[in-house]
C-alpha atoms as a PDB file:
ATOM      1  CA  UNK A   1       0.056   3.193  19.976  1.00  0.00           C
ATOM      2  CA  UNK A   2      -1.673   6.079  21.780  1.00  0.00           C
ATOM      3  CA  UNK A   3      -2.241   9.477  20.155  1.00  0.00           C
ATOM      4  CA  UNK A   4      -0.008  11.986  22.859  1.00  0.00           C
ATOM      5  CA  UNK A   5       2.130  15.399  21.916  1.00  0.00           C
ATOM      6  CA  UNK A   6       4.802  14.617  19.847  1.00  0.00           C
ATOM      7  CA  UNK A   7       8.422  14.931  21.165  1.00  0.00           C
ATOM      8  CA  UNK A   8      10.758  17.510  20.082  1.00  0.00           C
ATOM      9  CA  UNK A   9      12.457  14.966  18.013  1.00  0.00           C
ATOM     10  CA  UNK A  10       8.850  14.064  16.389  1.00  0.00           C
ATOM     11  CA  UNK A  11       8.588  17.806  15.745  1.00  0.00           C
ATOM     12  CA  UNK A  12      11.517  18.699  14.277  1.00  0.00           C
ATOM     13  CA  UNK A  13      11.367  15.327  11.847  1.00  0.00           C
ATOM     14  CA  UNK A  14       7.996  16.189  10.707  1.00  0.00           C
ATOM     15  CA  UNK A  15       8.297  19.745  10.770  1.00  0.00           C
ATOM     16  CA  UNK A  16       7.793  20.387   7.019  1.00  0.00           C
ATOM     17  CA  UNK A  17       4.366  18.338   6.827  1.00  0.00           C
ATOM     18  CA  UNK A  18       2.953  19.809   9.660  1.00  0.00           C
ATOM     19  CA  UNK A  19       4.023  23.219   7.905  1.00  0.00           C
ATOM     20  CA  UNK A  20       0.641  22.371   5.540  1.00  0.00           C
ATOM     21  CA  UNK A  21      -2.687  23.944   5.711  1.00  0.00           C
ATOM     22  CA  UNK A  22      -4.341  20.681   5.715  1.00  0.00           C
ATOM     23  CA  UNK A  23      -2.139  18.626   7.742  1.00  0.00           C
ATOM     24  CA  UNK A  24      -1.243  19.650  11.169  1.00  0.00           C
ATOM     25  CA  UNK A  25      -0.148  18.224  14.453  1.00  0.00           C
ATOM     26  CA  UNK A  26      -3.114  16.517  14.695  1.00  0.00           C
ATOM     27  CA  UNK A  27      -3.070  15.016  11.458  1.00  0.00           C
ATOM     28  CA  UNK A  28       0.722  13.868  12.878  1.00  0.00           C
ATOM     29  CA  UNK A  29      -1.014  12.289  15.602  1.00  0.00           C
ATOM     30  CA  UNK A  30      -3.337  10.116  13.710  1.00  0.00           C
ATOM     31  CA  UNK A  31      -0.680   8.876  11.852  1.00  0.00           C
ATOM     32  CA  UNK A  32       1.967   7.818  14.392  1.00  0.00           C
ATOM     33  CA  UNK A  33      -1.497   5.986  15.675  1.00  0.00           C
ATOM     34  CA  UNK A  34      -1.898   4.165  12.709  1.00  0.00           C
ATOM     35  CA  UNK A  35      -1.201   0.701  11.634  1.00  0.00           C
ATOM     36  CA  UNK A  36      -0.891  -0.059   7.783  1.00  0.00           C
ATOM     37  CA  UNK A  37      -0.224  -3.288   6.475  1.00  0.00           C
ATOM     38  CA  UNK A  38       2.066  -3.776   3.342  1.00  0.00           C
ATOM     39  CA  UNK A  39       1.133  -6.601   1.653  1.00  0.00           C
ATOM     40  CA  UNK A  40       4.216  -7.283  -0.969  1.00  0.00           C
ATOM     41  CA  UNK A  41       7.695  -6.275  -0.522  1.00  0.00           C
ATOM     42  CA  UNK A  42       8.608  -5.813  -3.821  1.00  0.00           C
ATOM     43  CA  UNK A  43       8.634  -3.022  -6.946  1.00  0.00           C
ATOM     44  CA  UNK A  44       5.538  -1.151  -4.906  1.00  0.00           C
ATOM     45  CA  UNK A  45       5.577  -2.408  -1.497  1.00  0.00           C
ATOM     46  CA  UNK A  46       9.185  -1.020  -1.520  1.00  0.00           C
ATOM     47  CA  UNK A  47       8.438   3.041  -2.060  1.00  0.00           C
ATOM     48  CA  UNK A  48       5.303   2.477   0.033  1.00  0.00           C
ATOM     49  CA  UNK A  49       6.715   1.292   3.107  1.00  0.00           C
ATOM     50  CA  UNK A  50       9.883   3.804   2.630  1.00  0.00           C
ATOM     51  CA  UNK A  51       7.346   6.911   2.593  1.00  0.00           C
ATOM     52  CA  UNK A  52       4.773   5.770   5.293  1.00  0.00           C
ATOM     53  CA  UNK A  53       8.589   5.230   7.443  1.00  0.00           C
ATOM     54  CA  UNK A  54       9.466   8.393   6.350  1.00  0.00           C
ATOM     55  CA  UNK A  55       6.467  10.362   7.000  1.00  0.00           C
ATOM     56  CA  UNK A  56       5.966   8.997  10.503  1.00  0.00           C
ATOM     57  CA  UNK A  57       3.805   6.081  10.613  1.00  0.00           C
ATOM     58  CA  UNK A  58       3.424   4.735  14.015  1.00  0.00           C
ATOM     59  CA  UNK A  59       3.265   1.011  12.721  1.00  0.00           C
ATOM     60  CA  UNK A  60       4.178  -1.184   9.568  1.00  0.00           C
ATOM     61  CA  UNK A  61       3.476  -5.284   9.274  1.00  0.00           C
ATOM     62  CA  UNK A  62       5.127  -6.021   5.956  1.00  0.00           C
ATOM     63  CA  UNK A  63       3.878  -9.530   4.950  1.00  0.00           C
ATOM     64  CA  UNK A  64       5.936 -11.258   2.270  1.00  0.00           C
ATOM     65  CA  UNK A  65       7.275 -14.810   1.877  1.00  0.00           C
ATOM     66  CA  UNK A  66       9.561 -14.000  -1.132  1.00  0.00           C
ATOM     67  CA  UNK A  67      13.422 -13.596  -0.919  1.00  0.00           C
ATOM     68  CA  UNK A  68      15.543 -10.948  -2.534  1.00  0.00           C
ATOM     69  CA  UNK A  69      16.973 -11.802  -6.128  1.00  0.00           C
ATOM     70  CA  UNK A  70      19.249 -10.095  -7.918  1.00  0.00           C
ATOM     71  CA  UNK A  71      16.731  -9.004 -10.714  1.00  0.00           C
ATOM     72  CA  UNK A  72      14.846  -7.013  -8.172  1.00  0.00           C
ATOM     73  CA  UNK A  73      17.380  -4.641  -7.513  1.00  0.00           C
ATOM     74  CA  UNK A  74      16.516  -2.435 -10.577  1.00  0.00           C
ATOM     75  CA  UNK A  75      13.597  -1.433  -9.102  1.00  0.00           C
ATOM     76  CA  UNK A  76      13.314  -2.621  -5.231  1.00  0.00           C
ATOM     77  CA  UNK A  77      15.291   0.072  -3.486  1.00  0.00           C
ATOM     78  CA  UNK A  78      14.590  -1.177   0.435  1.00  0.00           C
ATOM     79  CA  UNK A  79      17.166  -4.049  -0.506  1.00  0.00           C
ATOM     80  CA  UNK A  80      20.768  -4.270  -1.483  1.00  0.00           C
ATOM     81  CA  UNK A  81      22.730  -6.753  -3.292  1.00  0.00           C
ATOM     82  CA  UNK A  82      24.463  -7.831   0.121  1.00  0.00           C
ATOM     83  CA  UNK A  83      20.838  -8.736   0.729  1.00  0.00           C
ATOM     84  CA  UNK A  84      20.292 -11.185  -2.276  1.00  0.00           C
ATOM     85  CA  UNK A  85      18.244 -14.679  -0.719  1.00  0.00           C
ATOM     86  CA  UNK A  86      17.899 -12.967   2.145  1.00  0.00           C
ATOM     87  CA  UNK A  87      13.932 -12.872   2.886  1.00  0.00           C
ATOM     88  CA  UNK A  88      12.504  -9.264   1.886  1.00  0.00           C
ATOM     89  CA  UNK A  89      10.640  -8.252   5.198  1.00  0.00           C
ATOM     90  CA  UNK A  90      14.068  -8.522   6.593  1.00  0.00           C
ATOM     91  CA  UNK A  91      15.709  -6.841   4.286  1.00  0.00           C
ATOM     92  CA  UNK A  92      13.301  -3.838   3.895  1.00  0.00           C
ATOM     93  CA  UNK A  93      12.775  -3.713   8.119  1.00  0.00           C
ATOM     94  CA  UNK A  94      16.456  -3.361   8.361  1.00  0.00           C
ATOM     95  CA  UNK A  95      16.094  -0.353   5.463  1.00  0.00           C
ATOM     96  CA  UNK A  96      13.428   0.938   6.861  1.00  0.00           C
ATOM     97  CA  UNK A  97      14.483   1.061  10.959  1.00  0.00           C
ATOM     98  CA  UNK A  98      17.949   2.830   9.420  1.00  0.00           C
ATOM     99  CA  UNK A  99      15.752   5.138   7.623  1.00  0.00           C
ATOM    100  CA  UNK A 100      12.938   6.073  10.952  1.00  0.00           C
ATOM    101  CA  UNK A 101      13.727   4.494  13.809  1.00  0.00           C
ATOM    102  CA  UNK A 102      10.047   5.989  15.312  1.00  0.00           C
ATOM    103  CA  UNK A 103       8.555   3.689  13.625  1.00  0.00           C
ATOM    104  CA  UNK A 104       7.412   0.299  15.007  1.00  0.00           C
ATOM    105  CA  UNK A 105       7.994  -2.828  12.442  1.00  0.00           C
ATOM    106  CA  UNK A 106       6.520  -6.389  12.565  1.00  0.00           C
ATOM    107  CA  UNK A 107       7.717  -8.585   9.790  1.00  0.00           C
ATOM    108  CA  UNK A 108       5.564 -11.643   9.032  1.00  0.00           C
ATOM    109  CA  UNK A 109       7.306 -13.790   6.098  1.00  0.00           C
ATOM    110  CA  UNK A 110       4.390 -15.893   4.676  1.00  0.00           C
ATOM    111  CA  UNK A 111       2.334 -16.343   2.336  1.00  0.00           C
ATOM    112  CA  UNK A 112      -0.876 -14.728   2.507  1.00  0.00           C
ATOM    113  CA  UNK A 113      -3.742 -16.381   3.411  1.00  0.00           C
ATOM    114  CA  UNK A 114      -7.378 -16.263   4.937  1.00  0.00           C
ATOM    115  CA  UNK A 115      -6.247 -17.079   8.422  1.00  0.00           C
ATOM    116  CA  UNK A 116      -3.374 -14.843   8.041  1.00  0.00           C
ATOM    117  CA  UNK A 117      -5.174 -12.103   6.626  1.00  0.00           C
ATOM    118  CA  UNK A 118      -7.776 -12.586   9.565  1.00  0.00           C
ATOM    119  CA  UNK A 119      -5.127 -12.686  12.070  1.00  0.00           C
ATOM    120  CA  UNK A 120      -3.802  -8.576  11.257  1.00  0.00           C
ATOM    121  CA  UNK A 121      -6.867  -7.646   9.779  1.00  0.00           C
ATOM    122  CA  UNK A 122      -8.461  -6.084  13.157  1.00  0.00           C
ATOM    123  CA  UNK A 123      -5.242  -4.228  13.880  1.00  0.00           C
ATOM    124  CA  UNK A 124      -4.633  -2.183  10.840  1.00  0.00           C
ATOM    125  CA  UNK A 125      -6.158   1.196   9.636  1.00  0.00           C
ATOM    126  CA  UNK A 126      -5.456   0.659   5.840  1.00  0.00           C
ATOM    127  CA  UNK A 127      -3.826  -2.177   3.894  1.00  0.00           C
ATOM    128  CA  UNK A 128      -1.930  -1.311   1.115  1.00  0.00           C
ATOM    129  CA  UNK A 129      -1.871  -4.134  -1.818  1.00  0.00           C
ATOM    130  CA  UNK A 130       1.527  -4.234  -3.238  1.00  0.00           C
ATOM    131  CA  UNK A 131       0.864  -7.902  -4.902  1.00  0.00           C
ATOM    132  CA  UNK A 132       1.717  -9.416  -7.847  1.00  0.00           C
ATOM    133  CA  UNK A 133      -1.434 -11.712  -8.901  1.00  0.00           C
ATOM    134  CA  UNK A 134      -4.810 -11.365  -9.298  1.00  0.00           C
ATOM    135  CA  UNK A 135      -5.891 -14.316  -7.033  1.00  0.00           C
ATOM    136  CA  UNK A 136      -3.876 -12.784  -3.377  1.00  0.00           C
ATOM    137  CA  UNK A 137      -5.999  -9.623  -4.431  1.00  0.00           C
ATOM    138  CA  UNK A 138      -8.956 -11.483  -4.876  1.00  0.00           C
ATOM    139  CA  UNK A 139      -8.227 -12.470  -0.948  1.00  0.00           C
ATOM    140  CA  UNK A 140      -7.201  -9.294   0.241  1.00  0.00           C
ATOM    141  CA  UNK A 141     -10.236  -7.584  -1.138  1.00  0.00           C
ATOM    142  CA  UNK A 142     -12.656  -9.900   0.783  1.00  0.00           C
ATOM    143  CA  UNK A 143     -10.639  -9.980   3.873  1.00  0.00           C
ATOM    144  CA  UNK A 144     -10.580  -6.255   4.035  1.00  0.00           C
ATOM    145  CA  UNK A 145     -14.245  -5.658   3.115  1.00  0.00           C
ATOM    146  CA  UNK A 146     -15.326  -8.214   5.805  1.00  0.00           C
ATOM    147  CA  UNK A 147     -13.395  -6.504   8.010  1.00  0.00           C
ATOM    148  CA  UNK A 148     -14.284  -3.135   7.289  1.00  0.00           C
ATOM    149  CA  UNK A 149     -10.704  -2.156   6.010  1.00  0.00           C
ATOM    150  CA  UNK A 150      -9.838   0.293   3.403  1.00  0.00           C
ATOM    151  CA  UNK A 151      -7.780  -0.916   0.774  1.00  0.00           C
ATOM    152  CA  UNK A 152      -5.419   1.176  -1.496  1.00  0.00           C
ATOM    153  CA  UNK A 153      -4.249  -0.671  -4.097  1.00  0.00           C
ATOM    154  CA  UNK A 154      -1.881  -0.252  -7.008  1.00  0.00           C
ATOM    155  CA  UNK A 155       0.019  -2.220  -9.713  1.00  0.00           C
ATOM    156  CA  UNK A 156       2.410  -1.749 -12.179  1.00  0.00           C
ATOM    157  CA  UNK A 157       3.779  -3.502 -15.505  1.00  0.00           C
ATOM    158  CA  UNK A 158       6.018  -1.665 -18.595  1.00  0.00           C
ATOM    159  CA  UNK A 159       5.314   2.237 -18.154  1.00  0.00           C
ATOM    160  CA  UNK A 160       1.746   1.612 -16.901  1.00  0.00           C
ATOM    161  CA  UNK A 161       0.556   1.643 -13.767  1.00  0.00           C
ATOM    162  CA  UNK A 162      -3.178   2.022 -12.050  1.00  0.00           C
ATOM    163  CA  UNK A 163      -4.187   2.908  -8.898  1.00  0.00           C
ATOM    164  CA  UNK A 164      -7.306   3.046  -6.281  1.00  0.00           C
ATOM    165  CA  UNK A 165      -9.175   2.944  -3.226  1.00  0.00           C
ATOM    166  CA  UNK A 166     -11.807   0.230  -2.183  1.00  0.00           C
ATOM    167  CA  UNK A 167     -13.325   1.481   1.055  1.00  0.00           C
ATOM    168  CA  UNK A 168     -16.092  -0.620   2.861  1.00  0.00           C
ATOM    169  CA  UNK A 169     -16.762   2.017   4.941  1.00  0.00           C
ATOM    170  CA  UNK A 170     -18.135   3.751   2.382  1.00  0.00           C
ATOM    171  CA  UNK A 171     -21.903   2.456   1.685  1.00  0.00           C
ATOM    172  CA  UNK A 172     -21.151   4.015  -2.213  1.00  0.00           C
ATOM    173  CA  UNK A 173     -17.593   2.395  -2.862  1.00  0.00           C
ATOM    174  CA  UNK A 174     -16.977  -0.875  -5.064  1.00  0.00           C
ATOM    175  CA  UNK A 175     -15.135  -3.199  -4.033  1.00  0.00           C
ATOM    176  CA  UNK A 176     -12.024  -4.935  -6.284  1.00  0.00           C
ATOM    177  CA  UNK A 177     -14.454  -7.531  -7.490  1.00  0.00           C
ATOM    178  CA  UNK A 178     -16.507  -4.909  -9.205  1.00  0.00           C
ATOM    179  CA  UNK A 179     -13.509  -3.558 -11.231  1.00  0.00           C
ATOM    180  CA  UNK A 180     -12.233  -7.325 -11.759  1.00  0.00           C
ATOM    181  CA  UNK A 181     -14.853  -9.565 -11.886  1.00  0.00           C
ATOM    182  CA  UNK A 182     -13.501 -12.096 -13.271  1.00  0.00           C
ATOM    183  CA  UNK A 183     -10.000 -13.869 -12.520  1.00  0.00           C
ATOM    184  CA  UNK A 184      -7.764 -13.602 -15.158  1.00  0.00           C
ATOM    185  CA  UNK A 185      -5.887 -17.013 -15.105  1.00  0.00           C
ATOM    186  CA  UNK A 186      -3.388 -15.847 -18.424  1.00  0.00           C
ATOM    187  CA  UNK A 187      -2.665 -12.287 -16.255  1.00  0.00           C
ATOM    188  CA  UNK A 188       0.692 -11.086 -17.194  1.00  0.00           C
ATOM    189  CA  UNK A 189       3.539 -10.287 -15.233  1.00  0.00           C
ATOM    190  CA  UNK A 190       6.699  -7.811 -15.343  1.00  0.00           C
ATOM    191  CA  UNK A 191       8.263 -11.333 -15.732  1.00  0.00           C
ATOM    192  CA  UNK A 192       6.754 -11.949 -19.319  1.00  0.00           C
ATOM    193  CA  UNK A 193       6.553  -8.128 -20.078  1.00  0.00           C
ATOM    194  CA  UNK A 194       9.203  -6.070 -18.324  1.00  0.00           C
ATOM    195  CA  UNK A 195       8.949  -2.749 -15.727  1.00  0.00           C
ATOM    196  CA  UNK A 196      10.591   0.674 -15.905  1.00  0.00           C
ATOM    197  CA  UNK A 197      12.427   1.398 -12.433  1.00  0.00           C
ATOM    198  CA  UNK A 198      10.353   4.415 -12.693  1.00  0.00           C
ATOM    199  CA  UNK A 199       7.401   3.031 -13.262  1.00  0.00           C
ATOM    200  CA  UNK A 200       6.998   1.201  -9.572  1.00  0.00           C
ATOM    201  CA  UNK A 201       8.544   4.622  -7.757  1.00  0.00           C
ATOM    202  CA  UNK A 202       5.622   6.823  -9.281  1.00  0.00           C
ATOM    203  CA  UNK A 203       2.875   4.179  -8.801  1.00  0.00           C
ATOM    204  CA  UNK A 204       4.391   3.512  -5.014  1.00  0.00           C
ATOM    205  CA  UNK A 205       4.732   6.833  -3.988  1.00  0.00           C
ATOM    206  CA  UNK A 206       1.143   7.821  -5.215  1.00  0.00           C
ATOM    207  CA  UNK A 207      -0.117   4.776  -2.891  1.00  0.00           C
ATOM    208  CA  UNK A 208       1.350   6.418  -0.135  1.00  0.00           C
ATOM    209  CA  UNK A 209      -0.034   9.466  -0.581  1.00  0.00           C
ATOM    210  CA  UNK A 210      -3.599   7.821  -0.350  1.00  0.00           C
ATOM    211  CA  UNK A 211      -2.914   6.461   2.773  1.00  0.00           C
ATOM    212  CA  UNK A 212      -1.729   9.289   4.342  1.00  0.00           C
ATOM    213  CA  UNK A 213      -4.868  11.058   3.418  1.00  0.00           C
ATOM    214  CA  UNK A 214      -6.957   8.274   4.159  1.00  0.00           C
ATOM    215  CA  UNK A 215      -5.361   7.863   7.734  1.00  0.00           C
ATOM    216  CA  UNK A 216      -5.267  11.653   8.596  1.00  0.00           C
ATOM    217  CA  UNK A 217      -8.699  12.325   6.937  1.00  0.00           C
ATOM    218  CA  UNK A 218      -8.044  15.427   4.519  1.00  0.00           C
ATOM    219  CA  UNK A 219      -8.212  15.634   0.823  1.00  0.00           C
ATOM    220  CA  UNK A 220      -9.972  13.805  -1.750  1.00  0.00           C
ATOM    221  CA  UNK A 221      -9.122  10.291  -2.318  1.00  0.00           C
ATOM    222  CA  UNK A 222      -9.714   7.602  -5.056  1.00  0.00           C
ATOM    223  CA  UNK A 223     -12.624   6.057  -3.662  1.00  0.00           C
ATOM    224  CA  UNK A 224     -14.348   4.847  -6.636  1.00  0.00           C
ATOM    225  CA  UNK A 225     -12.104   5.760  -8.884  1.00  0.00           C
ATOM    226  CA  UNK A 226      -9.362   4.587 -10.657  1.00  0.00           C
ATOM    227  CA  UNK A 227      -6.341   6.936 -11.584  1.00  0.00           C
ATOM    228  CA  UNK A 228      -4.560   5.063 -14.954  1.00  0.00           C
ATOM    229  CA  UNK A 229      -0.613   6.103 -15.411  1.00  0.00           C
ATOM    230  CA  UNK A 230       1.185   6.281 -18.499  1.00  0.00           C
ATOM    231  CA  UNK A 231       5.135   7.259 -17.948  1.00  0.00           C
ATOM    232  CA  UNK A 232       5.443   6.732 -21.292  1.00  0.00           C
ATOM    233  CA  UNK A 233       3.454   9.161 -22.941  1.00  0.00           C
ATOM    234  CA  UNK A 234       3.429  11.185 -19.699  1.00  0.00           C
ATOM    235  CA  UNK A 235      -0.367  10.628 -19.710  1.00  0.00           C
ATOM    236  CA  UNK A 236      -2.820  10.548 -16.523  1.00  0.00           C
ATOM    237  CA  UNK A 237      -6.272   9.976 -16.303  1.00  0.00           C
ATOM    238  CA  UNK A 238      -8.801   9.001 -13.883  1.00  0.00           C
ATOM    239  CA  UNK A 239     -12.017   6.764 -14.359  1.00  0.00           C
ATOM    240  CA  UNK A 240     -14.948   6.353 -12.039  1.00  0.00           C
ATOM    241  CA  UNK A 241     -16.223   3.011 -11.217  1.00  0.00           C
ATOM    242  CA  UNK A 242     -19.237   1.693 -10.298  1.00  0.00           C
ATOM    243  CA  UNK A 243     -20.481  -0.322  -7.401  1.00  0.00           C
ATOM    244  CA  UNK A 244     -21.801  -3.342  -9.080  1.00  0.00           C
ATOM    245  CA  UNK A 245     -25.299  -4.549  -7.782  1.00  0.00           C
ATOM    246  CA  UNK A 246     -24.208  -8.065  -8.492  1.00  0.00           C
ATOM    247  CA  UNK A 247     -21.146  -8.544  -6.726  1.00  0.00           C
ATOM    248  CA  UNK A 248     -20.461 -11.589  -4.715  1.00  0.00           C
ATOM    249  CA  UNK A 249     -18.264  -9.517  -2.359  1.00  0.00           C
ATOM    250  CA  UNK A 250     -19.569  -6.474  -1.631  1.00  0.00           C
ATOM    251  CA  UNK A 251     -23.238  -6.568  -2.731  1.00  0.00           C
ATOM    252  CA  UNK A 252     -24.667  -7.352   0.710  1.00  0.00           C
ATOM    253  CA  UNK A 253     -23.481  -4.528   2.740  1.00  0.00           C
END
C-alpha cells in the first residue's frame, strides 16, 4: 500500500489525530502504509486490532487458530455471542471491516509456526504479540529478530499486566530471551488464575499506542524497558532491561 494524499474521507476520519503536534498528515501516511501483524485474537489481540482499525492502519493479518467460546466474551469485545465456535479471525475481521472499512484485512487461522511466521514476516512493519504461552513467544521473538522486526508485546493475568518493545533494529535493545531466559513449563494462565475485563482493555490499548509510535516514528517508546501495570492498586511502573551478552537469540547481532 503506497503512501499518496489522503482522501477527503481519510481526512475527515482522522481529523482529530492529525490535529496533534507530533502526528500529522505525514505521520497518517506512514500508517495507512503499514502492515502489523496480530498474533492472538483474544483478551489483547482484541483492543489491539480494534485501535490500529480505528486509527487507520493500512493493513492487519490477524493469525489465530482458536474459535470463539462463550467464556471469552467477558473480555474479547471484537466477538459476539452469535459468534460462539465460530473461528476468531473471522469473527474479529467481520468487527473490525464494520468498524473501518479503509482498512485492508488478511485472516490466517493457524497455528503459529516457523514457516508461518517466515511466510508474513517480510511484509509487516511491527508484530504485535497478543499470545497466551511462553513457548509461541519464544518463536515470535526469534522470527522477528531474524527478520529485523520490532516486536511490541504485552500480557495480562488478574489485574496485572506488562508491557514492551523488543526492537532488532536497535543495536542496544534485548530481545524477549533476555527478559525470559528460561521457559517456564508451570506458566500460569487466566485459566488457572482469572482476568479483569479491564485488565486486557488497558494492557491492549497501551500496545497500540506503541505501535502507532513505532510506525509513525514520534515519541518515546519502550525499547528496553518494561512498563509493569497494576489495576488493582492503580500502580505503574517502568523497569529497564538489559541486553544480555549471553543470549542465544540476540547476542550475535
Amino acid at each position: 500500500m503506497m503512501t499518496h494524499e489522503l482522501s477527503d474521507a481519510e481526512l475527515l476520519r482522522y481529523h482529530r489525530q492529525i490535529l496533534l503536534p507530533s502526528w500529522d498528515i505525514a505521520a497518517q501516511q506512514k500508517l495507512r502504509a503499514a502492515t502489523v501483524l496480530v498474533l492472538g485474537l483474544g483478551g489483547l489481540g482484541c483492543p489491539v486490532a480494534q485501535y490500529l482499525a480505528a486509527a487507520g492502519v493500512g493493513r492487519l493479518i490477524l493469525l489465530d487458530d482458536d474459535r470463539v467460546d462463550i467464556s471469552n466474551l467477558q473480555r474479547q469485545p471484537l466477538h459476539g455471542e452469535a459468534d460462539v465456535g465460530r473461528l476468531k479471525v473471522e469473527s474479529a475481521a467481520a468487527s473490525l471491516k464494520a468498524l473501518n472499512p479503509l482498512v485492508e484485512i488478511v485472516t490466517v487461522a493457524a497455528r503459529a509456526d516457523a514457516a508461518l511466521l517466515a511466510r508474513w514476516m517480510p511484509e509487516v512493519a511491527v508484530v504485535a504479540d497478543c499470545c497466551d504461552n511462553f513457548s509461541t513467544r519464544d518463536l515470535i521473538n526469534a522470527s522477528a529478530w531474524a527478520a529485523q522486526v520490532p516486536v511490541v508485546s504485552a500480557a495480562a493475568i488478574a489485574w496485572q499486566g506488562q508491557l514492551s518493545v523488543f526492537d532488532a533494529r536497535d543495536a542496544k535493545s534485548p530481545c524477549y530471551r533476555c527478559l525470559y531466559p528460561d521457559s517456564l513449563d508451570a506458566e500460569q494462565t487466566c485459566n488457572d488464575v482469572g482476568v479483569m475485563a479491564s485488565t486486557v482493555a488497558v494492557m491492549g490499548s497501551l500496545q497500540a499506542n506503541e505501535i502507532l509510535k513505532l510506525i509513525a516514528g514520534v515519541g518515546s517508546n519502550l525499547c528496553g524497558k518494561l512498563l509493569l501495570w497494576d489495576g488493582h492498586q492503580a500502580n505503574m511502573r517502568t523497569l529497564r532491561i538489559p541486553r544480555d551478552v549471553a543470549c542465544p537469540v540476540c547476542s550475535s547481532t
